[in-house]
Protein backbone atom coordinates (compact mmCIF):
# COMPACT_ATOMS: atom_id res chain seq x y z
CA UNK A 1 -53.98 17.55 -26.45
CA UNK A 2 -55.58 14.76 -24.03
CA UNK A 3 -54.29 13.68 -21.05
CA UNK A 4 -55.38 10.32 -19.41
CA UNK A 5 -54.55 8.95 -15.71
CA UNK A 6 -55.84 5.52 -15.24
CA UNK A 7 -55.73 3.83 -11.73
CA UNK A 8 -57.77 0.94 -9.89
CA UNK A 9 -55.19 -1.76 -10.45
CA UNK A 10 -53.84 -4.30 -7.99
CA UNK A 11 -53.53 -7.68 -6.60
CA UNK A 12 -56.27 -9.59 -6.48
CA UNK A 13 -57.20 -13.41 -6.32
CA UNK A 14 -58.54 -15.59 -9.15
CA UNK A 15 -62.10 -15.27 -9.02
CA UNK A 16 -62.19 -11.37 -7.82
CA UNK A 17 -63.02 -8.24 -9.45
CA UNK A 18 -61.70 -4.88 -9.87
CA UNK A 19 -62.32 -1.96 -11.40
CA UNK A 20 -60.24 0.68 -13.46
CA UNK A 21 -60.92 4.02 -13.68
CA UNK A 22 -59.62 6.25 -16.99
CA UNK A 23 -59.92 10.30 -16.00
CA UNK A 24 -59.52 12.33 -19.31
CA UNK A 25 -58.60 16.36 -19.24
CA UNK A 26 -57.54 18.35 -21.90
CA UNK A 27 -59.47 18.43 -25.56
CA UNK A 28 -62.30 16.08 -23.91
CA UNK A 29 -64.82 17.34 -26.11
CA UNK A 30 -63.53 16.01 -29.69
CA UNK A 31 -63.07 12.56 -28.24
CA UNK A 32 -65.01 10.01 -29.78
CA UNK A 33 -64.00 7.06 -28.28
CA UNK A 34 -61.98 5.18 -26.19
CA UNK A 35 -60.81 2.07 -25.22
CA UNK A 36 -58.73 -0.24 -22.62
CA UNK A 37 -55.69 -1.76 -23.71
CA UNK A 38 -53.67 -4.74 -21.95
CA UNK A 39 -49.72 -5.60 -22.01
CA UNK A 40 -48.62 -8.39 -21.05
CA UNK A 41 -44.86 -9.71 -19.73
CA UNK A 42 -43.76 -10.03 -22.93
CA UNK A 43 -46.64 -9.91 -25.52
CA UNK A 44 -48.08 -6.82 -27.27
CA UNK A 45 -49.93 -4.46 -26.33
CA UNK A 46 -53.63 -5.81 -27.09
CA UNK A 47 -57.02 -4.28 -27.30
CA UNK A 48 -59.28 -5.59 -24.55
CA UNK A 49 -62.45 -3.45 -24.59
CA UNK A 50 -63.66 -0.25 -26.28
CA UNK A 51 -66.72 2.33 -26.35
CA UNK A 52 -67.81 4.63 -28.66
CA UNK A 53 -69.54 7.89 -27.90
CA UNK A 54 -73.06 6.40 -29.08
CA UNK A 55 -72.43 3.66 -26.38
CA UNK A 56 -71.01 0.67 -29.04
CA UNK A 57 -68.76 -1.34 -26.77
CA UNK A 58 -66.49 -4.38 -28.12
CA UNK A 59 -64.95 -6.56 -26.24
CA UNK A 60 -61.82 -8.57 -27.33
CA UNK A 61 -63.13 -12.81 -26.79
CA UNK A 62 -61.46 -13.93 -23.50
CA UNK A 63 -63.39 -10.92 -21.37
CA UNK A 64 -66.70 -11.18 -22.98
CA UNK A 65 -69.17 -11.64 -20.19
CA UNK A 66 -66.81 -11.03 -17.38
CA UNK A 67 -65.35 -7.12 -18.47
CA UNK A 68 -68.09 -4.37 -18.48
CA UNK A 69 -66.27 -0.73 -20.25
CA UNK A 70 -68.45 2.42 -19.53
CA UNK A 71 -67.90 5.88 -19.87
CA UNK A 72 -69.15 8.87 -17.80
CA UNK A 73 -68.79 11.80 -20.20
CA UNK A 74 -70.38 14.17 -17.41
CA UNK A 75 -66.99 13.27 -16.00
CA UNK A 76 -64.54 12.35 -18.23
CA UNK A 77 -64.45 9.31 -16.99
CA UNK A 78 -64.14 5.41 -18.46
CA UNK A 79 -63.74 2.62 -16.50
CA UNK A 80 -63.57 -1.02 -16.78
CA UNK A 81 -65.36 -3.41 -14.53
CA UNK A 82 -63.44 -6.65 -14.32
CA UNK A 83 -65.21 -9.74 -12.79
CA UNK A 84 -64.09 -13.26 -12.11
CA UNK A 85 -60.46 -12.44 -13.25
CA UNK A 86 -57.98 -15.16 -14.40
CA UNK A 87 -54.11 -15.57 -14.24
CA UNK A 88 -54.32 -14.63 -17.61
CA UNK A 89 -55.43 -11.02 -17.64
CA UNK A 90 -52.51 -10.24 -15.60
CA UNK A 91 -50.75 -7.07 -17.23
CA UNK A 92 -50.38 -3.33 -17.17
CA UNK A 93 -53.72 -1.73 -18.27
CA UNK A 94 -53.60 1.21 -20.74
CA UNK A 95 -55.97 4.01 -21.76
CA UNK A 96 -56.58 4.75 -25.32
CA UNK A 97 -57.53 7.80 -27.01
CA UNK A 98 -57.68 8.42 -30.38
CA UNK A 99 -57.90 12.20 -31.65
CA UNK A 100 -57.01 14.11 -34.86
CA UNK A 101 -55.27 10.92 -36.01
CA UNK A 102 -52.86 10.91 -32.79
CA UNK A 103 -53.18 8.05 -30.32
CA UNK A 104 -52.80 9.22 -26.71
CA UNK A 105 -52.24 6.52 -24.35
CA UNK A 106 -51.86 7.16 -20.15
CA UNK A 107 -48.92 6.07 -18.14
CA UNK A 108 -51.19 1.91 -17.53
CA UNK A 109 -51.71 0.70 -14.29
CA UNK A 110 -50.82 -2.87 -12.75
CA UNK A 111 -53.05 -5.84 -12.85
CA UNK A 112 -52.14 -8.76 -10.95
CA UNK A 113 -54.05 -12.13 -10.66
CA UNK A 114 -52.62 -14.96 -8.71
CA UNK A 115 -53.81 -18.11 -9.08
């Protein structure tokens, strides 16, 4: 099992930044890669940036050159750096994991971009 507790959201202008923070425990060692998932009101649950454990990151169009994913395996850790945020990446912010075939996902946290 993996267990992953994102936080680092909020309300923030257009224009600011943020950044998430994903804190893996459990099976940490088999994990691969990872990635950072958006919902937003209404719409599905999209793929917005992932890593791989050789350092390959993607990035879904819209955030290229303004998200930065990273992952601290000393610490379990993943974040996304989010700069120069639009209205539009408003949404809760998941945590990906996918191990043995079984996606885990943590419990998101709240992004909020006023305009």
């Amino acid at each position: 099992q993996v267990q992953l507790v994102e936080s680092g959201g909020g309300l923030v202008q257009a224009g600011g930044s943020l950044r998430l923070s994903c804190v893996a425990s459990g099976k940490t060692s088999v994990i691969d890669a990872m990635g950072w998932y958006r919902q937003a009101p209404g719409k599905q649950r999209e793929l917005v940036a992932s890593i791989f454990s050789g350092g390959h990151t993607n990035y879904e169009d819209s955030v290229k050159g303004r998200f930065t994913i990273s992952w601290d395996k000393a610490i379990n850790t993943m974040y996304l750096e989010m700069d120069n945020l639009k209205p539009e990446d408003t949404g809760v912010y998941f945590c990906n994991t996918d191990v043995w075939g079984i996606k885990f996902w943590g419990q998101g946290t709240q992004v909020t971009v006023s305009s």
